[in-house]
Protein backbone atom coordinates (compact mmCIF):
# COMPACT_ATOMS: atom_id res chain seq x y z
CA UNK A 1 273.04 28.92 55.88
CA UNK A 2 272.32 29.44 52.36
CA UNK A 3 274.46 31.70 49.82
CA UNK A 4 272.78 35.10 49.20
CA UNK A 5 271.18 36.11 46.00
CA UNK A 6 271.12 38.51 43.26
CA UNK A 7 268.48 40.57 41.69
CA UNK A 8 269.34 42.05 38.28
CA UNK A 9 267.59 45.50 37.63
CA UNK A 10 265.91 45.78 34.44
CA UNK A 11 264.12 49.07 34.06
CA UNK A 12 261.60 49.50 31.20
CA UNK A 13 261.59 53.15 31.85
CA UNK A 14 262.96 56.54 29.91
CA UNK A 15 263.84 58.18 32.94
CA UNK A 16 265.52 56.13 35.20
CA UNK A 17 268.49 57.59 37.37
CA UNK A 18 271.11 55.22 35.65
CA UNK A 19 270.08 53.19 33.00
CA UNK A 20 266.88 55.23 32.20
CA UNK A 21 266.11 54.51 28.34
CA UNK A 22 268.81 51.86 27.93
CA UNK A 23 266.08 49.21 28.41
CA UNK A 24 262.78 50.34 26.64
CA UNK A 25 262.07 47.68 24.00
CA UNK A 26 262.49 43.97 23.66
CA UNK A 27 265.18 43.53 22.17
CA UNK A 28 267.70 45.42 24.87
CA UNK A 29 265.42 43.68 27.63
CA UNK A 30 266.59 40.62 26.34
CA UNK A 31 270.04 40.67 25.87
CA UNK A 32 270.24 42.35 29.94
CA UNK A 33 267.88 39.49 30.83
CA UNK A 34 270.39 37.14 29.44
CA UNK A 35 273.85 39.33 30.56
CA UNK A 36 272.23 39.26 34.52
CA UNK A 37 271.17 35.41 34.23
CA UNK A 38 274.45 34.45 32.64
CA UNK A 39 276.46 35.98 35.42
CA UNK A 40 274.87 34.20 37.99
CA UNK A 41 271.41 36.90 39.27
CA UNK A 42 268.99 34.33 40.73
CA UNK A 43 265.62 36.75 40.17
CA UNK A 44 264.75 39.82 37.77
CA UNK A 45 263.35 42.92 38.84
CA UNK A 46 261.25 45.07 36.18
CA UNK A 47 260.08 48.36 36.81
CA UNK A 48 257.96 50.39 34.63
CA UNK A 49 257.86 53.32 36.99
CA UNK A 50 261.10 55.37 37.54
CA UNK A 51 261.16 55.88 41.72
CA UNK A 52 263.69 58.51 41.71
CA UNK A 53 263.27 61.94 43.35
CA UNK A 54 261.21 64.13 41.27
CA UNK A 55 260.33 61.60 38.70
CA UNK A 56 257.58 61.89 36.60
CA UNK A 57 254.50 60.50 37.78
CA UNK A 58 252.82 58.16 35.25
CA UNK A 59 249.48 56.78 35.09
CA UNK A 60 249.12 52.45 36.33
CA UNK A 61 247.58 51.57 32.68
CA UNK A 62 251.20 52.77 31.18
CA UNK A 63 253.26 51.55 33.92
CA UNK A 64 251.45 48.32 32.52
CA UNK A 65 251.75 48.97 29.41
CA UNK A 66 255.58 49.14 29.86
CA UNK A 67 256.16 46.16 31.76
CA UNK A 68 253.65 43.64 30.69
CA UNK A 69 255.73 42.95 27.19
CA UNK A 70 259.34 42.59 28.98
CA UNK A 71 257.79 40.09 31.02
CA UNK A 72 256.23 37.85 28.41
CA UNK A 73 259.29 38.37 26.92
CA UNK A 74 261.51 37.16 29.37
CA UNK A 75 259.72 34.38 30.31
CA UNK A 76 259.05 33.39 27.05
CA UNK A 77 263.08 33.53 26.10
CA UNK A 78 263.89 31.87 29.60
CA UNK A 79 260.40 29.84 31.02
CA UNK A 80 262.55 29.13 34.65
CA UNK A 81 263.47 32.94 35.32
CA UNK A 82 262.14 34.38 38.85
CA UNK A 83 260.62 37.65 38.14
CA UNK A 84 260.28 40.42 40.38
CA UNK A 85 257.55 43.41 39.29
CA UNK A 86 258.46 46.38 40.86
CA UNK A 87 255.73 48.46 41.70
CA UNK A 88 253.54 50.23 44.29
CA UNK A 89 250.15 49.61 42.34
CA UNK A 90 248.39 46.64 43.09
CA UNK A 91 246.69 46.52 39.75
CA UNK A 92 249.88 46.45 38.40
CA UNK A 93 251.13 43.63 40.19
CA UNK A 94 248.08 41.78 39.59
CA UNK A 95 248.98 42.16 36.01
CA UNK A 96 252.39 41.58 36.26
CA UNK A 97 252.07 38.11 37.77
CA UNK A 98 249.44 36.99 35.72
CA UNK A 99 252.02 37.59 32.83
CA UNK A 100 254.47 35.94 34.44
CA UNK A 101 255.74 37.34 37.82
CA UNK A 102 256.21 35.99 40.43
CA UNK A 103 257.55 38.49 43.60
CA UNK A 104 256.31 41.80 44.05
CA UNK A 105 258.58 44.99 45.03
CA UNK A 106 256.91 47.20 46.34
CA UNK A 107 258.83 50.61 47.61
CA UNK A 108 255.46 51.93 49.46
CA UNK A 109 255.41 48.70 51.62
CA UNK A 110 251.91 49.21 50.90
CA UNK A 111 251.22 52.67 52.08
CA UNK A 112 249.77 54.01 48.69
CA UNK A 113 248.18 51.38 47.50
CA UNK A 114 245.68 50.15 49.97
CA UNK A 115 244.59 47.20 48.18
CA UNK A 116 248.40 46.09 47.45
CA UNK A 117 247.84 43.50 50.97
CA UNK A 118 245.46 41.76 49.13
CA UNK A 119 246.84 41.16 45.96
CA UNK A 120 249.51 39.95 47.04
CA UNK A 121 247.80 37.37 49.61
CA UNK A 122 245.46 36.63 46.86
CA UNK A 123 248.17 35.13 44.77
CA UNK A 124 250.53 33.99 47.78
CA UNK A 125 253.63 35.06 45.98
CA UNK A 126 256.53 36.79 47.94
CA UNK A 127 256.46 40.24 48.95
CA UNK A 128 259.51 42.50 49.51
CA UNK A 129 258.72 45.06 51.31
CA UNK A 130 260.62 48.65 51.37
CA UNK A 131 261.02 51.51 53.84
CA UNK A 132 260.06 55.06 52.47
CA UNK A 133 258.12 58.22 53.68
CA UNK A 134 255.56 59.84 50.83
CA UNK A 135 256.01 59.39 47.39
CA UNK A 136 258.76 59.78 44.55
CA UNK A 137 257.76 62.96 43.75
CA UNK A 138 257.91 64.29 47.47
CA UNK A 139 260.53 61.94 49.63
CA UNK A 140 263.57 64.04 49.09
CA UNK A 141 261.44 66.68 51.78
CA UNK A 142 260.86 63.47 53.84
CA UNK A 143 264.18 63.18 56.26
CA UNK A 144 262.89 64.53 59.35
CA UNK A 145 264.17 61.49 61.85
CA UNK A 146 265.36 61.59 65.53
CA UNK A 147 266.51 58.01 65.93
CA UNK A 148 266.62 56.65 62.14
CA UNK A 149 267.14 52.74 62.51
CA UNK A 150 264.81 52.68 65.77
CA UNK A 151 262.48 54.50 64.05
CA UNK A 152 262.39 52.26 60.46
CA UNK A 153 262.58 49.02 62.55
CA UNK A 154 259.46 50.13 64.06
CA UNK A 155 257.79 51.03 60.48
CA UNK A 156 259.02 47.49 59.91
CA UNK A 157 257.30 45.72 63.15
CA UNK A 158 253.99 47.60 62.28
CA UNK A 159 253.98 46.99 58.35
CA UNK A 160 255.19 43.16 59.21
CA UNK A 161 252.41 42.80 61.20
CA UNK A 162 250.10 44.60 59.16
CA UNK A 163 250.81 42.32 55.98
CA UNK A 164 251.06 38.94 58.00
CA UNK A 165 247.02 39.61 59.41
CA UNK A 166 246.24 39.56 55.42
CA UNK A 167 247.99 36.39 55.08
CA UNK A 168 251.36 37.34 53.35
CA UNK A 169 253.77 34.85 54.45
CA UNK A 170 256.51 35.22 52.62
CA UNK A 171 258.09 39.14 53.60
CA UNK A 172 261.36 40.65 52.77
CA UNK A 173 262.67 43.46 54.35
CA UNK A 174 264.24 46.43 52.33
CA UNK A 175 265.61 49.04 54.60
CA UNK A 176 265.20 52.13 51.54
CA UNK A 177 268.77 53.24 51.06
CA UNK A 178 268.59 56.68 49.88
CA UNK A 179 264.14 56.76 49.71
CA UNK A 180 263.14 59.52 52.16
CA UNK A 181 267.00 59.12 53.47
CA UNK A 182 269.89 61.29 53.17
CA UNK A 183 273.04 60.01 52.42
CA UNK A 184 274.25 60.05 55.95
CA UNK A 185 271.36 58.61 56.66
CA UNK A 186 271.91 55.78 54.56
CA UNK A 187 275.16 55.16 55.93
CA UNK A 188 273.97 55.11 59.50
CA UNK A 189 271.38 52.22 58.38
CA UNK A 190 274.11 50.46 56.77
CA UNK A 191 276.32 51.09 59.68
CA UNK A 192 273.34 49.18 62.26
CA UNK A 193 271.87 46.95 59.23
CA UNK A 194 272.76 43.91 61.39
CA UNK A 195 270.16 44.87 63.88
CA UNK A 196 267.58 44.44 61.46
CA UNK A 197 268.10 40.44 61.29
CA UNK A 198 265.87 40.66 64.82
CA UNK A 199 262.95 40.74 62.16
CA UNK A 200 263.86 36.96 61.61
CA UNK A 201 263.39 37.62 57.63
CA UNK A 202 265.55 38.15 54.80
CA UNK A 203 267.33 41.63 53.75
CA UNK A 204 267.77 43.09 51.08
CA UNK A 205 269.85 45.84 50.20
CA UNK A 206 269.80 47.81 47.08
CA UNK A 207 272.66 50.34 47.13
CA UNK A 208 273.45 50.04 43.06
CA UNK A 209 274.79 53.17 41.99
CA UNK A 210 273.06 55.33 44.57
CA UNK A 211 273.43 59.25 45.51
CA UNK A 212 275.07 57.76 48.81
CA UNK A 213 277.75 56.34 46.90
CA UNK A 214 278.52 58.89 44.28
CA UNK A 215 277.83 61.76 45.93
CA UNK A 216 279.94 61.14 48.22
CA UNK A 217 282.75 60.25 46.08
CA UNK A 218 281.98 62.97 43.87
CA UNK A 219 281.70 61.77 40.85
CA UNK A 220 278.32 60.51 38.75
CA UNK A 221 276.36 57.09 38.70
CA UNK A 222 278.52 55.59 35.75
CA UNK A 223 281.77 55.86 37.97
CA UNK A 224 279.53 54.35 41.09
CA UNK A 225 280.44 50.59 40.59
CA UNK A 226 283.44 50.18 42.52
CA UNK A 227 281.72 52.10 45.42
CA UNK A 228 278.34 49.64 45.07
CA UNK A 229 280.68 46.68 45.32
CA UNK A 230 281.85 48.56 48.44
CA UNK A 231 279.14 48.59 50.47
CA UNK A 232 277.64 45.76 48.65
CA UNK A 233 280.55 43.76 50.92
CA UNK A 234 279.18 45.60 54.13
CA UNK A 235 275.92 44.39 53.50
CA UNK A 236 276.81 40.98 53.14
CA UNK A 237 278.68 41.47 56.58
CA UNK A 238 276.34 42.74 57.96
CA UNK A 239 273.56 39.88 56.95
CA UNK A 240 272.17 40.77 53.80
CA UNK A 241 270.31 38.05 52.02
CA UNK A 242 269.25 39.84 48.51
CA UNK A 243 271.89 42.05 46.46
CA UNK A 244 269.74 44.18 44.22
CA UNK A 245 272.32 45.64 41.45
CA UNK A 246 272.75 46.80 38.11
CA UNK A 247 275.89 44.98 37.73
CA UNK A 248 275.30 41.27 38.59
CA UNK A 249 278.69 39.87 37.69
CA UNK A 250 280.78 41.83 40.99
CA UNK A 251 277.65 41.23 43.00
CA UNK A 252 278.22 38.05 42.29
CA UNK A 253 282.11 38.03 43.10
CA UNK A 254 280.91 39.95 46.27
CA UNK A 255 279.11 37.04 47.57
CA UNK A 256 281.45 34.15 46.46
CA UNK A 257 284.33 36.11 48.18
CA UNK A 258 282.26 36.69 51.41
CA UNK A 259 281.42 32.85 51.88
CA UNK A 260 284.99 32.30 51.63
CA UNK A 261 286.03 34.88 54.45
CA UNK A 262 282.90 33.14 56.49
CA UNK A 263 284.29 29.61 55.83
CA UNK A 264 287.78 30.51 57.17
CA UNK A 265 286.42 32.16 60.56
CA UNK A 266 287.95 30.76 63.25
């Protein structure tokens, strides 16, 4: 079985929940590019369009317009780096992997962006695809669930299924933690996350710095690490494939001291 793998967040946005503004010209983008590749993230995810609650909702041309130039960039500083777009707009995508991309993130799993199914098979590249109800702006009023993990495994059956008739091949999974989820509802997904390896394709979990993590701890997204490396362990446990973090280097030590404990099982 292979090791699991780390995708480095690198938010071109003002307005993100953590790093929001840290990240917003080249220079910045560069020097996180070459912090997350350094310490050992195997793809990079840029997002141009801040996807938490009540963000502001900006228009596709300056999504593009914020995420075209940290692409070139990055694959211009480092030509062999995997880059992830993260978006919901298949225009965007489209623009994002003709500069340079090469997965597409999409948080929608294709729900508002009816075209997104055939972008993607049009350039064959992999497609992660996430679990959320509405949009940004609206998924906080979205937690209305009687059986949550039966009822996002079947979102996943139906959106699998949905994206493999356009010809996209190459799907990972992304239960949502914390899109259209409470925090206890996160935790009960993290609590059955190994039920989702029925699906038969990689998981990823993205639980960086989340509202389940410091809310419950009480504190603020700055103090969150120690709690993402947490649950960044359960995941692993629990079959995770894809560790998407703001702090590569303990996601990192995460992995590399979870192959150890599964190389010493008796």
């Amino acid at each position: 079985m292979s090791m699991p793998h780390v995708m480095g967040i690198i938010n071109v946005t003002p307005d993100s929940f953590y790093d929001g503004g840290n990240t917003t010209s080249i220079r910045p983008i560069i020097a996180q590019a070459t912090k997350m590749l350094g310490e050992g993230a195997t793809f990079l995810d840029i997002g141009g369009y801040s996807s938490r609650p009540n963000a502001s909702d900006i228009s596709a041309s300056e999504e593009i317009e914020r995420v075209i130039p940290a692409i070139k960039a990055i694959i211009d500083e480092f030509p062999e780096a995997l880059i992830s777009i993260d978006t919901f707009r298949s225009n965007v995508a489209s623009a994002a992997i003709e500069a340079g991309a090469c997965i597409v993130n999409d948080i929608s799993g294709g729900l508002l962006d009816a075209e997104m199914y055939n972008t993607v098979a049009r350039y064959q590249v992999p497609y992660i695809l996430m679990h959320m109800r509405g949009t940004p702006q609206t998924m906080k009023t979205e937690t209305d669930y009687k059986n949550i993990t039966k009822e996002v495994l079947f979102y996943f059956s139906q959106r699998i299924a949905e994206a493999r008739s356009h010809n996209i091949n190459d799907i990972i999974v992304d239960p949502g933690f914390g899109f259209s989820k409470t925090a206890a509802q996160s935790f009960e997904l993290m609590n059955s996350l190994e039920l989702f390896k029925h699906l038969d394709l990689p998981i990823l979990a993205g639980v960086s710095r989340k509202s389940m993590i410091y809310k419950t701890l009480k504190t603020e997204p700055t103090e969150a690490l120690n709690g993402t490396t947490a649950l960044n362990m359960v995941a692993l446990q629990k079959g995770a494939s894809i560790l998407r973090v703001h702090d590569v280097k303990e996601a990192m030590e995460c992995i590399k001291l979870n192959h150890q404990l599964n190389k010493h099982q008796l």
